[in-house]
ModelCIF file with pLDDT and N, C-alpha, C, O atoms, coordinates in Angstrom:
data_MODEL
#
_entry.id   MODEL 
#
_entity.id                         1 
_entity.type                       polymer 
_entity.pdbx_number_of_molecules   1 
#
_entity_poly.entity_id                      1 
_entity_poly.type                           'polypeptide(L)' 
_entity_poly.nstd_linkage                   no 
_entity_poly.nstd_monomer                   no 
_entity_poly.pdbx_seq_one_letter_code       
;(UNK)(UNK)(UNK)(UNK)(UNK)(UNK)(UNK)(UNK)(UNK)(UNK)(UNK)(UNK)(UNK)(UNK)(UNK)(UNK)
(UNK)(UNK)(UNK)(UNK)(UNK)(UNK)(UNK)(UNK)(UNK)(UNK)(UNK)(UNK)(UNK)(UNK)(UNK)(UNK)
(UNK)(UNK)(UNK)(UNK)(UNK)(UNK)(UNK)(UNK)(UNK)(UNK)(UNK)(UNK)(UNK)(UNK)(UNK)
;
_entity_poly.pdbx_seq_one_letter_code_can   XXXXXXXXXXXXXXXXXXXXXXXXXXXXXXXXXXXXXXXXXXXXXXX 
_entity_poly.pdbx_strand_id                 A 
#
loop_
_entity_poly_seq.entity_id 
_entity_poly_seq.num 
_entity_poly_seq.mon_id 
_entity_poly_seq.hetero 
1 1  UNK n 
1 2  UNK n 
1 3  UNK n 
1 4  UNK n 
1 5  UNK n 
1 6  UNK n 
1 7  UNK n 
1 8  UNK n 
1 9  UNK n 
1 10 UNK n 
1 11 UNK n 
1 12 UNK n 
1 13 UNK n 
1 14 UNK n 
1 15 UNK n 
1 16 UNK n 
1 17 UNK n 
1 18 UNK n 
1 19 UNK n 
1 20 UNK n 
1 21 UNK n 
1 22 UNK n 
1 23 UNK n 
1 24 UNK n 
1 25 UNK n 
1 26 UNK n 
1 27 UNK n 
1 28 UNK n 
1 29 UNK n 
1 30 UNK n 
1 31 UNK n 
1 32 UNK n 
1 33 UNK n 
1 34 UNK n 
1 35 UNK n 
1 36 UNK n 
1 37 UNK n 
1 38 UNK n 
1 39 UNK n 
1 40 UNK n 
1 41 UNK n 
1 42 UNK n 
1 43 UNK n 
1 44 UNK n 
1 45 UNK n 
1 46 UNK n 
1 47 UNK n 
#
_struct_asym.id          A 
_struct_asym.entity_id   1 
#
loop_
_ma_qa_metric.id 
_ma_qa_metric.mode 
_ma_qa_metric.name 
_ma_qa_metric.software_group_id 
_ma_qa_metric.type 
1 global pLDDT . pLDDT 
2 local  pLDDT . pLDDT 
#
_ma_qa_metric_global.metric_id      1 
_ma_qa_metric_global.metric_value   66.51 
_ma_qa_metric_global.model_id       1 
_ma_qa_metric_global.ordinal_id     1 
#
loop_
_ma_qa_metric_local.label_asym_id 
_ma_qa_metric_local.label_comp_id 
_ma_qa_metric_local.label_seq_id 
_ma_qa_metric_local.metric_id 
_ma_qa_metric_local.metric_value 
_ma_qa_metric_local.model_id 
_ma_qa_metric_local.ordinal_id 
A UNK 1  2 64.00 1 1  
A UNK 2  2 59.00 1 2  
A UNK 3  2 52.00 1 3  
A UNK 4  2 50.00 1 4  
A UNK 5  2 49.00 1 5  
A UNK 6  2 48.00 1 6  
A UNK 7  2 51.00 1 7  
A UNK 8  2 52.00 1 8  
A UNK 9  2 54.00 1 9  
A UNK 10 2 62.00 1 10 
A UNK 11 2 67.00 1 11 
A UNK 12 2 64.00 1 12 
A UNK 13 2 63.00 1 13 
A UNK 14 2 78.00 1 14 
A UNK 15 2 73.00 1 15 
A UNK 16 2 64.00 1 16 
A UNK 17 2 65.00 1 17 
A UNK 18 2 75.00 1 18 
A UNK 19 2 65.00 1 19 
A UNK 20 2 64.00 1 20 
A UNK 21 2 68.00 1 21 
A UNK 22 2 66.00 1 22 
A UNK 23 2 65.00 1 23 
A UNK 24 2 63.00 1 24 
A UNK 25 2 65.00 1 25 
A UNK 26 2 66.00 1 26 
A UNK 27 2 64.00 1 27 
A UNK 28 2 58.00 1 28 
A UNK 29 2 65.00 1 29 
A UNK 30 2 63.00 1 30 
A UNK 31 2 60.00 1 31 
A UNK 32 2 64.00 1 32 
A UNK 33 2 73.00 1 33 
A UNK 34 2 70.00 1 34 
A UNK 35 2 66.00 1 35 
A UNK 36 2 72.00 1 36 
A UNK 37 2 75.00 1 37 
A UNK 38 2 73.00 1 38 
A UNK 39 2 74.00 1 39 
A UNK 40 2 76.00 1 40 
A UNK 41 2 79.00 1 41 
A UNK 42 2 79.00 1 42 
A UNK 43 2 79.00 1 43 
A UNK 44 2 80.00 1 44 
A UNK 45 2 82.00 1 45 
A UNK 46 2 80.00 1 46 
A UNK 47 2 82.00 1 47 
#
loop_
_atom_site.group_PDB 
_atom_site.id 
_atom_site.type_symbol 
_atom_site.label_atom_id 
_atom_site.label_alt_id 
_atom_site.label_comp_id 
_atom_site.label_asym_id 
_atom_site.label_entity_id 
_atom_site.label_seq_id 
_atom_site.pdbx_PDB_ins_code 
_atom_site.Cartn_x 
_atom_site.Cartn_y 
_atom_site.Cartn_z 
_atom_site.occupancy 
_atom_site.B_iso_or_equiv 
_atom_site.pdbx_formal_charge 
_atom_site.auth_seq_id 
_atom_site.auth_comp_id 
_atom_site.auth_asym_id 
_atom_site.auth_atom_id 
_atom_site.pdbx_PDB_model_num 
ATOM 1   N N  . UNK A 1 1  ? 0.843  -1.192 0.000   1.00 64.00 ? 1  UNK A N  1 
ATOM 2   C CA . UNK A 1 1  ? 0.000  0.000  0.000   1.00 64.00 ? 1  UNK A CA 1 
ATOM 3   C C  . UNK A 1 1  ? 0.879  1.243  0.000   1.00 64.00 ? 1  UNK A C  1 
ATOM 4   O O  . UNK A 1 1  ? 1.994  1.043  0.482   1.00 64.00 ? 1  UNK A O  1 
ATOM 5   N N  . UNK A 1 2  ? 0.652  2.405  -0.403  1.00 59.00 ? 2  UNK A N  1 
ATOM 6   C CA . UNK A 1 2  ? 1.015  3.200  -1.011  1.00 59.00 ? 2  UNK A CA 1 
ATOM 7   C C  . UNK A 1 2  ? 0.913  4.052  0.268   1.00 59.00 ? 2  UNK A C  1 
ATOM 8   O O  . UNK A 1 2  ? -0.196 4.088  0.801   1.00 59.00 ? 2  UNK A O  1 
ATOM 9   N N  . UNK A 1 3  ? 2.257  4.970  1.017   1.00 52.00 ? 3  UNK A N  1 
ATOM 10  C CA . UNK A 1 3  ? 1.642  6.030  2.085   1.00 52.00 ? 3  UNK A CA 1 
ATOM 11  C C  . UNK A 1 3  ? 0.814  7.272  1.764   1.00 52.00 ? 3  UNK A C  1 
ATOM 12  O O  . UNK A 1 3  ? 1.081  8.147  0.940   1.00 52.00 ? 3  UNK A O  1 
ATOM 13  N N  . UNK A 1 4  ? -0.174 7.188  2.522   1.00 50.00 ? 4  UNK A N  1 
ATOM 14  C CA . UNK A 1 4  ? -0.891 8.474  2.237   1.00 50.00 ? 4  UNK A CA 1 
ATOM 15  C C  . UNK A 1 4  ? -0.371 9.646  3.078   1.00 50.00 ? 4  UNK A C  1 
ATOM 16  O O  . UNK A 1 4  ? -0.348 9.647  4.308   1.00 50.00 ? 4  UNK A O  1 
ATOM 17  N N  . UNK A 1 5  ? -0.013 10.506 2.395   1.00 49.00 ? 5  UNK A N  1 
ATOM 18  C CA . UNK A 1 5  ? 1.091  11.922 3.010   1.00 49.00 ? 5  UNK A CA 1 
ATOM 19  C C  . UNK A 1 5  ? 0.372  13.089 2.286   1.00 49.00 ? 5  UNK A C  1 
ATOM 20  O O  . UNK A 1 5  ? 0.911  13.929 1.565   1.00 49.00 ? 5  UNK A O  1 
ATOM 21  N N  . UNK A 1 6  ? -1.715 12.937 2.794   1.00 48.00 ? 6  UNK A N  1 
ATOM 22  C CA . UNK A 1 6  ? -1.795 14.235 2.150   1.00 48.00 ? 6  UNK A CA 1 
ATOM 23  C C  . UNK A 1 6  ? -1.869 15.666 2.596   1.00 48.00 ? 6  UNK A C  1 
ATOM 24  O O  . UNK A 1 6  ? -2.419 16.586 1.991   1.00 48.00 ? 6  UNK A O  1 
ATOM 25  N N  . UNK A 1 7  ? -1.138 15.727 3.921   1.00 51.00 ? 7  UNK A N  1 
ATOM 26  C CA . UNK A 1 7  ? -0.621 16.552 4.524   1.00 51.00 ? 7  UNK A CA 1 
ATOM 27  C C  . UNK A 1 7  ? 0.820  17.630 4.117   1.00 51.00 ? 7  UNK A C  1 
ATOM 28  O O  . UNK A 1 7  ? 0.954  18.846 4.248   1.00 51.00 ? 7  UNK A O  1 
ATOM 29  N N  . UNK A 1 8  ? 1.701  16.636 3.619   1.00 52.00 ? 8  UNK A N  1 
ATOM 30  C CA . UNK A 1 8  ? 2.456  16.754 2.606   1.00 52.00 ? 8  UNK A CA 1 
ATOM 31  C C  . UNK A 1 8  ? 2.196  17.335 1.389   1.00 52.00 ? 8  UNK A C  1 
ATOM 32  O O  . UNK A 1 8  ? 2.820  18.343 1.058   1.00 52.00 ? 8  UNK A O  1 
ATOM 33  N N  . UNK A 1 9  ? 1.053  16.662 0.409   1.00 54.00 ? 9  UNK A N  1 
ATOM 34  C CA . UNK A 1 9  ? 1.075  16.828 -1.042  1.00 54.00 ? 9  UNK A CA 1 
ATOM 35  C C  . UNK A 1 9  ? 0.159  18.062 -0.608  1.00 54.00 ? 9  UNK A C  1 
ATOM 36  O O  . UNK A 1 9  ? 0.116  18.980 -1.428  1.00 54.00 ? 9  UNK A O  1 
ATOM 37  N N  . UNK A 1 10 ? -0.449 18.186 0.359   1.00 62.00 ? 10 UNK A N  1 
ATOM 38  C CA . UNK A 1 10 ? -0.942 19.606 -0.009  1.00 62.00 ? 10 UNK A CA 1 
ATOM 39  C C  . UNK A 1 10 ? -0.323 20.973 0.684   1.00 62.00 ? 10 UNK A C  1 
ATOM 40  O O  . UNK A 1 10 ? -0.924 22.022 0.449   1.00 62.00 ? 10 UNK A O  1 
ATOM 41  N N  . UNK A 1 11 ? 0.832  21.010 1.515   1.00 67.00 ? 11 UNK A N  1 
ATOM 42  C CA . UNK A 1 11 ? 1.601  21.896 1.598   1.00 67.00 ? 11 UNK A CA 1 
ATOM 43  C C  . UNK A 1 11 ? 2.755  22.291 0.287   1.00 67.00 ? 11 UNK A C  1 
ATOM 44  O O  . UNK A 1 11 ? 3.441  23.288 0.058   1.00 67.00 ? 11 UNK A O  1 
ATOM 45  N N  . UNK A 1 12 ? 2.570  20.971 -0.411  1.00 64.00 ? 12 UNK A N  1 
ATOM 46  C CA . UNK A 1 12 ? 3.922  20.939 -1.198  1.00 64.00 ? 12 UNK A CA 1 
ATOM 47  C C  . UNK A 1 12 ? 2.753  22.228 -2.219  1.00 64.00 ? 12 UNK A C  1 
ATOM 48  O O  . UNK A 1 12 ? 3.217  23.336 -2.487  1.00 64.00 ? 12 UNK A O  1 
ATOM 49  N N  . UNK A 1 13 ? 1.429  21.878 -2.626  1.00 63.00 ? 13 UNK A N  1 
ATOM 50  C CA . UNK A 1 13 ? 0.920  22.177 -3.779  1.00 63.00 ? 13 UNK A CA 1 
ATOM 51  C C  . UNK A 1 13 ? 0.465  23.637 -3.552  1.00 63.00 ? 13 UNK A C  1 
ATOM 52  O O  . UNK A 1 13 ? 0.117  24.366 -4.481  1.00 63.00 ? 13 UNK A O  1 
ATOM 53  N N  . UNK A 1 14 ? 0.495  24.067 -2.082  1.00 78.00 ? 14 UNK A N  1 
ATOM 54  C CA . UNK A 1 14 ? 0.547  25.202 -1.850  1.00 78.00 ? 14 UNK A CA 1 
ATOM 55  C C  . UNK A 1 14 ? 1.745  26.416 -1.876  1.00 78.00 ? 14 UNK A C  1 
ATOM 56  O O  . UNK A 1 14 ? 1.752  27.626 -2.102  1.00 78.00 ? 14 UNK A O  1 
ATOM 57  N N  . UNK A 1 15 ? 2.426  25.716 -1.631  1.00 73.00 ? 15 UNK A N  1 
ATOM 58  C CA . UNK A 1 15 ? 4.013  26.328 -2.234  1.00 73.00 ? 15 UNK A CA 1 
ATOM 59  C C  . UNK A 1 15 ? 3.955  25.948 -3.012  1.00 73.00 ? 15 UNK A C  1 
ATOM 60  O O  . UNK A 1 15 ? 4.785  25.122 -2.631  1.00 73.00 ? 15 UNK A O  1 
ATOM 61  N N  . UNK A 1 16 ? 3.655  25.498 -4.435  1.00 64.00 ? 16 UNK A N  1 
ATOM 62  C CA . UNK A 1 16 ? 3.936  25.553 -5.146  1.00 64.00 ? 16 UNK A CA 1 
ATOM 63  C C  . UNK A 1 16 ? 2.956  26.684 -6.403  1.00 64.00 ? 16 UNK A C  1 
ATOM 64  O O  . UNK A 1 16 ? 3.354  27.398 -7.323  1.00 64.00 ? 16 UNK A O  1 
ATOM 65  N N  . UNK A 1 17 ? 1.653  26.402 -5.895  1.00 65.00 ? 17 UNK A N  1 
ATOM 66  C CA . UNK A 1 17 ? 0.845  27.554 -6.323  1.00 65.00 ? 17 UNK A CA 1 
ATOM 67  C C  . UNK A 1 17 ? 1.639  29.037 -5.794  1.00 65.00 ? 17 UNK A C  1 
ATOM 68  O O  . UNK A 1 17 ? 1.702  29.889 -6.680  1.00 65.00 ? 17 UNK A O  1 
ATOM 69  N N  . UNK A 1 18 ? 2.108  29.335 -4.755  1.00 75.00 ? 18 UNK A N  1 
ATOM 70  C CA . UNK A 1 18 ? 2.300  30.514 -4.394  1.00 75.00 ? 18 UNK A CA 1 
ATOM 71  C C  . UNK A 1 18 ? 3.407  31.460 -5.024  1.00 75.00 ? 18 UNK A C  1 
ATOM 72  O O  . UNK A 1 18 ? 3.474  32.680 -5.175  1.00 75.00 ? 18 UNK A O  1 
ATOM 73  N N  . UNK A 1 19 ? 4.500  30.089 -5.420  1.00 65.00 ? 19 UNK A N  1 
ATOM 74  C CA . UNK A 1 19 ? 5.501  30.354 -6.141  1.00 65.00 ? 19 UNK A CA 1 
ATOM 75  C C  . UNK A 1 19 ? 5.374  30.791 -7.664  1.00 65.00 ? 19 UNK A C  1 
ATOM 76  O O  . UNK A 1 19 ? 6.228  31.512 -8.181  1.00 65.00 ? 19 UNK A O  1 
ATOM 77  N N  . UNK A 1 20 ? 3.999  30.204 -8.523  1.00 64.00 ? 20 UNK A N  1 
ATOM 78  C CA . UNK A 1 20 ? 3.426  30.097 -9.531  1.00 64.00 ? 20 UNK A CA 1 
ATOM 79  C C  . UNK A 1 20 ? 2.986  31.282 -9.538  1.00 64.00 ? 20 UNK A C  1 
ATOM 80  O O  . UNK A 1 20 ? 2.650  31.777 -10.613 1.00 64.00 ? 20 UNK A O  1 
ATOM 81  N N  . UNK A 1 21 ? 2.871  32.106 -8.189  1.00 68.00 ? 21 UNK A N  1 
ATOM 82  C CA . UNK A 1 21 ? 2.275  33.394 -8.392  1.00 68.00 ? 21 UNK A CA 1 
ATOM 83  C C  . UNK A 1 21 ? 2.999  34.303 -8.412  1.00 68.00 ? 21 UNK A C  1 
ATOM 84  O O  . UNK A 1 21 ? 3.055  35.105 -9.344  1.00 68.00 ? 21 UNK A O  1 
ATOM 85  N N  . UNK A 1 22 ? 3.914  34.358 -7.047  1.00 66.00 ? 22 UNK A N  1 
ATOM 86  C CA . UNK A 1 22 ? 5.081  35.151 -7.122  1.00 66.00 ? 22 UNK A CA 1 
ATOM 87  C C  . UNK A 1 22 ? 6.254  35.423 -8.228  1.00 66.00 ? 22 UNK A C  1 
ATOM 88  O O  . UNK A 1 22 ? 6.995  36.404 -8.160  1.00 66.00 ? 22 UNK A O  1 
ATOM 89  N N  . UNK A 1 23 ? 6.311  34.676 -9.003  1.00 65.00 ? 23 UNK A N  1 
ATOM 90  C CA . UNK A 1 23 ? 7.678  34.780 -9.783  1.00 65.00 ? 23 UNK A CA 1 
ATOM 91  C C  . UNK A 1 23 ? 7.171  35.214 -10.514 1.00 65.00 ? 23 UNK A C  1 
ATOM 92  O O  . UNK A 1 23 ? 7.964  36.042 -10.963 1.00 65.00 ? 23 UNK A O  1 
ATOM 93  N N  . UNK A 1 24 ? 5.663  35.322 -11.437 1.00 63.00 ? 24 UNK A N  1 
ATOM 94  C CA . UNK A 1 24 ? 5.363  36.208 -12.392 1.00 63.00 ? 24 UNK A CA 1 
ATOM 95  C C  . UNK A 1 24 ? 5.167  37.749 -11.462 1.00 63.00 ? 24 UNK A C  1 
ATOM 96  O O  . UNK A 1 24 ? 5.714  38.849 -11.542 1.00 63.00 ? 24 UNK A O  1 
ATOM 97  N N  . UNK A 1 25 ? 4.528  37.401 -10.931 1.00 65.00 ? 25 UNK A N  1 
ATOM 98  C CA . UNK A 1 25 ? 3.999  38.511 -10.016 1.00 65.00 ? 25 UNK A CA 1 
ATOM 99  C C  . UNK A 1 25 ? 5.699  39.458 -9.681  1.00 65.00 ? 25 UNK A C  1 
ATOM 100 O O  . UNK A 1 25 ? 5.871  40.669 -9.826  1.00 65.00 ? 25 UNK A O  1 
ATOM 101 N N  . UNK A 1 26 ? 6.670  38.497 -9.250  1.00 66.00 ? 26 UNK A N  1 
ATOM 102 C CA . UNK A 1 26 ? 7.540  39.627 -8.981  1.00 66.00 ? 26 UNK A CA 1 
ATOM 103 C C  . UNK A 1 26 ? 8.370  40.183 -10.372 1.00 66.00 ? 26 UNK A C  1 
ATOM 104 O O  . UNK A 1 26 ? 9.151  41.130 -10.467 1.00 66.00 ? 26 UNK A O  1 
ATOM 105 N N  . UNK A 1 27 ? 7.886  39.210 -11.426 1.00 64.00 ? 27 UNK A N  1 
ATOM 106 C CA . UNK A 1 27 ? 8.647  40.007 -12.872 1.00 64.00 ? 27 UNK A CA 1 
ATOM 107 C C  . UNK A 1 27 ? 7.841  40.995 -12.995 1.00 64.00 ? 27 UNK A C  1 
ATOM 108 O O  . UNK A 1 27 ? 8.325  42.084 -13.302 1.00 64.00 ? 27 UNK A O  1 
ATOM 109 N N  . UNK A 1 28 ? 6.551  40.882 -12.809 1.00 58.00 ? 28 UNK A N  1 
ATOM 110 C CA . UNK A 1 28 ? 6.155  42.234 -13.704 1.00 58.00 ? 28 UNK A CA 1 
ATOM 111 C C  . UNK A 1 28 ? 6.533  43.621 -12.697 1.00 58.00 ? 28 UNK A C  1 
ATOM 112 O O  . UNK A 1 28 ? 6.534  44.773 -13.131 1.00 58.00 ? 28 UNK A O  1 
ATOM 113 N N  . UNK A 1 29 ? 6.851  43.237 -11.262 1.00 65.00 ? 29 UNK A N  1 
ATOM 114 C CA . UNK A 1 29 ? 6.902  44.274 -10.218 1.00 65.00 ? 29 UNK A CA 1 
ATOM 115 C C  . UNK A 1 29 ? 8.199  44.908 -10.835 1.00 65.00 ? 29 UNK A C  1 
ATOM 116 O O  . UNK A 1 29 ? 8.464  46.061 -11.174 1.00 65.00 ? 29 UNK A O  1 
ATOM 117 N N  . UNK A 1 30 ? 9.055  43.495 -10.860 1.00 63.00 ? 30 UNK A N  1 
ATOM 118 C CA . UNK A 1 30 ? 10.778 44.098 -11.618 1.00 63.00 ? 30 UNK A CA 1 
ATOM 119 C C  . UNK A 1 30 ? 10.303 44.836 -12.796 1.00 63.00 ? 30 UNK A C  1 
ATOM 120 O O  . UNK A 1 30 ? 10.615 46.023 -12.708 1.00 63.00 ? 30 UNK A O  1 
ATOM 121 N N  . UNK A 1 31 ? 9.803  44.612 -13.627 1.00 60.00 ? 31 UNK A N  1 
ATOM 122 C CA . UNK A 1 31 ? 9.397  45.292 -14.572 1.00 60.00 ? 31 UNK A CA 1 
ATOM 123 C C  . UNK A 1 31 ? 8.439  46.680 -14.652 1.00 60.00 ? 31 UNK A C  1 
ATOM 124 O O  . UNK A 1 31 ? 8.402  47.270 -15.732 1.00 60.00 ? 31 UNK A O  1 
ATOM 125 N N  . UNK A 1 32 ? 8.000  46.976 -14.004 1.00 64.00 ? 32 UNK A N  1 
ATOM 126 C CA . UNK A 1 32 ? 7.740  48.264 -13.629 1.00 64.00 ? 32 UNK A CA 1 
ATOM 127 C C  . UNK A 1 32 ? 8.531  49.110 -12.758 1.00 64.00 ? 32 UNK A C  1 
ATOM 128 O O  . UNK A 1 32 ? 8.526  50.310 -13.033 1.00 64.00 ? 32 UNK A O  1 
ATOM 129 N N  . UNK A 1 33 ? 9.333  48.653 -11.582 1.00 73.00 ? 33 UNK A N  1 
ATOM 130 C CA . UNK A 1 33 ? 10.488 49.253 -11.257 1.00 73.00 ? 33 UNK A CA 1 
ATOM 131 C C  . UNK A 1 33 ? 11.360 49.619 -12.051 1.00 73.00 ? 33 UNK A C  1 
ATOM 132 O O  . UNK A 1 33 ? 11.884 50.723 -11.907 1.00 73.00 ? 33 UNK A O  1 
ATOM 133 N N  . UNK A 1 34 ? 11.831 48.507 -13.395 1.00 70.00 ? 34 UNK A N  1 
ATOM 134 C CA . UNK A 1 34 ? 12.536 49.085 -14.258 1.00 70.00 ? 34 UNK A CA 1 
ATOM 135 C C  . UNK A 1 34 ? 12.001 50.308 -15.230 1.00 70.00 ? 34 UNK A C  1 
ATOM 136 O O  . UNK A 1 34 ? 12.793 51.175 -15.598 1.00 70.00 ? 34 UNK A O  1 
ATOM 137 N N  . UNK A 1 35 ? 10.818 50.327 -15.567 1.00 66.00 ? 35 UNK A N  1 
ATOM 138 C CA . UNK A 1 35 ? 10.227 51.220 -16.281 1.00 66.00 ? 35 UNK A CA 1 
ATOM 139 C C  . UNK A 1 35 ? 9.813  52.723 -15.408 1.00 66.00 ? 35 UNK A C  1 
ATOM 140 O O  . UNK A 1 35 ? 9.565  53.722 -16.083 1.00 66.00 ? 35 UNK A O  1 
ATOM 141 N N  . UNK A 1 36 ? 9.761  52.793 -13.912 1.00 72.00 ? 36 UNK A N  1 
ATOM 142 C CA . UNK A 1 36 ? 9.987  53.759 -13.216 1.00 72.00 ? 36 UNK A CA 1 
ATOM 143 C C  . UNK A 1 36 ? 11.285 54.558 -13.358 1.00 72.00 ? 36 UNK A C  1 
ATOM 144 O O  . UNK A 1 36 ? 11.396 55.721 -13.747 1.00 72.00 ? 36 UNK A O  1 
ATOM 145 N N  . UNK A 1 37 ? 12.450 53.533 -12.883 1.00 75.00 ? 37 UNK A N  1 
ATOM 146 C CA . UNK A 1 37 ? 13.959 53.835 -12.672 1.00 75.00 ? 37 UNK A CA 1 
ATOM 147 C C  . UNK A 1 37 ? 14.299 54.964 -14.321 1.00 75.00 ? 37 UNK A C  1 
ATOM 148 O O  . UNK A 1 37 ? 14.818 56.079 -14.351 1.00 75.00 ? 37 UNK A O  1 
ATOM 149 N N  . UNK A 1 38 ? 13.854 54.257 -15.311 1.00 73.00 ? 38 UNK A N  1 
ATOM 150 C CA . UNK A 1 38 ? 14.097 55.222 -16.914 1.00 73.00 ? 38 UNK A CA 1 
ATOM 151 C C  . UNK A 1 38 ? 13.207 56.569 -17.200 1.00 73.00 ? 38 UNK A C  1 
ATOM 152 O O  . UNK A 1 38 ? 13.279 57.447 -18.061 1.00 73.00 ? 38 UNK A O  1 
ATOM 153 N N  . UNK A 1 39 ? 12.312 56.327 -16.054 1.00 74.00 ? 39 UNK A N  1 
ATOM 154 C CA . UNK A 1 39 ? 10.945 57.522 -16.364 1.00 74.00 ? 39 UNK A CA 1 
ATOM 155 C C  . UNK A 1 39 ? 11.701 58.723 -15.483 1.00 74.00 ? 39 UNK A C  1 
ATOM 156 O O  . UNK A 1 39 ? 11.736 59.910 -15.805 1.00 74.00 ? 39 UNK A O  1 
ATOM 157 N N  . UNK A 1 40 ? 12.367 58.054 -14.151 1.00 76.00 ? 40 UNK A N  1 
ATOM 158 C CA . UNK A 1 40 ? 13.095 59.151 -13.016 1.00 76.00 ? 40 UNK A CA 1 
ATOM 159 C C  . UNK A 1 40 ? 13.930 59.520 -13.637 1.00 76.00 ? 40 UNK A C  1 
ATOM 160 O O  . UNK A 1 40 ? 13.873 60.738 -13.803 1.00 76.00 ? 40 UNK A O  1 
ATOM 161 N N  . UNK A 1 41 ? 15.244 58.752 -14.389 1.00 79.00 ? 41 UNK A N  1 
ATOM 162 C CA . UNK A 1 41 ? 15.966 58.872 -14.743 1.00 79.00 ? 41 UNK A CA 1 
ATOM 163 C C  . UNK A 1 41 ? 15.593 60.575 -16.155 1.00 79.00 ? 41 UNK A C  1 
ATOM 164 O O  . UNK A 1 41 ? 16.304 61.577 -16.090 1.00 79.00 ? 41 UNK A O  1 
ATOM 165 N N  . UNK A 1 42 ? 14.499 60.460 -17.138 1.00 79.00 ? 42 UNK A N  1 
ATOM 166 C CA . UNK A 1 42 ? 14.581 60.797 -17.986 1.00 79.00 ? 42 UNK A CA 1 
ATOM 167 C C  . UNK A 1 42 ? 13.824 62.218 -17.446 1.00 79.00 ? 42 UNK A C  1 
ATOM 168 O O  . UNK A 1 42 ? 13.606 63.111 -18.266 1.00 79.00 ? 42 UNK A O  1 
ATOM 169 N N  . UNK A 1 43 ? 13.464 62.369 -16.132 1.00 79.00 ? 43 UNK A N  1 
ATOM 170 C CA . UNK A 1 43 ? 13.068 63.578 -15.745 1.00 79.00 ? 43 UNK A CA 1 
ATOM 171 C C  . UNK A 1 43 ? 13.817 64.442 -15.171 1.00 79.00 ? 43 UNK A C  1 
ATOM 172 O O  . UNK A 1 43 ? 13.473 65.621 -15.089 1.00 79.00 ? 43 UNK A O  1 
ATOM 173 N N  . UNK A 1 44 ? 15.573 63.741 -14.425 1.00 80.00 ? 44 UNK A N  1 
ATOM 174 C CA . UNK A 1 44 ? 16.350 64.176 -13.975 1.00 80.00 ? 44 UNK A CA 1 
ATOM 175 C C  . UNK A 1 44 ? 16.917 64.710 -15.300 1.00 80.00 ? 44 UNK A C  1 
ATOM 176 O O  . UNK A 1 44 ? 17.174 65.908 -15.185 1.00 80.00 ? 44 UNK A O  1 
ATOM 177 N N  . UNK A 1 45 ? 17.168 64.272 -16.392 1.00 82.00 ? 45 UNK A N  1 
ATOM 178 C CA . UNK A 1 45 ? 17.486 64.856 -17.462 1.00 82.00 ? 45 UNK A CA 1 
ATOM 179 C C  . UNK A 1 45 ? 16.817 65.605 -18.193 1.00 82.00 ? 45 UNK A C  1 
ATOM 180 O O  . UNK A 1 45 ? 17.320 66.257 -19.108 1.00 82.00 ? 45 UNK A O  1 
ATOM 181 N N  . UNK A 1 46 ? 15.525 65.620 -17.875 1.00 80.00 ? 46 UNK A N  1 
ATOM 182 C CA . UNK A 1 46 ? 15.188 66.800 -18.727 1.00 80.00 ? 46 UNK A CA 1 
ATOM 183 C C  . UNK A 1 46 ? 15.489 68.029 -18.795 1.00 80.00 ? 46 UNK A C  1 
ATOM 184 O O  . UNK A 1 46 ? 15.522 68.533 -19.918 1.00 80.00 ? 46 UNK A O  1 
ATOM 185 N N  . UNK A 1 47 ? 15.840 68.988 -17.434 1.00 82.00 ? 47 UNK A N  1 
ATOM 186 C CA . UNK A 1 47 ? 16.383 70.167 -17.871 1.00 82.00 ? 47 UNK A CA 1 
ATOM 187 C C  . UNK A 1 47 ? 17.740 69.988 -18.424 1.00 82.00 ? 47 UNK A C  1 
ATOM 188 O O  . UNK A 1 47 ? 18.362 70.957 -18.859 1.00 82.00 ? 47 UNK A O  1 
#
């Protein structure tokens, strides 16, 4: 018989959803930080 560990498979599947969220979730954050950082940048240069 096979152990049942679904205590396990569902912490694992919860980290793993969360991670599924975060890593897009933190590209697009990187990605708007980067698109801030060029917007500051291009206002310090404007005069």
């Amino acid at each position: 018989k096979r152990q049942e560990n679904q205590g396990g498979i569902s912490g694992i599947l919860i980290l793993f959803v969360t991670v599924c969220i975060f890593i897009p979730l933190h590209n697009y954050l990187k990605l708007q930080e980067e698109g801030k950082k060029c917007q500051e940048q291009a206002e310090r240069d404007f005069p």
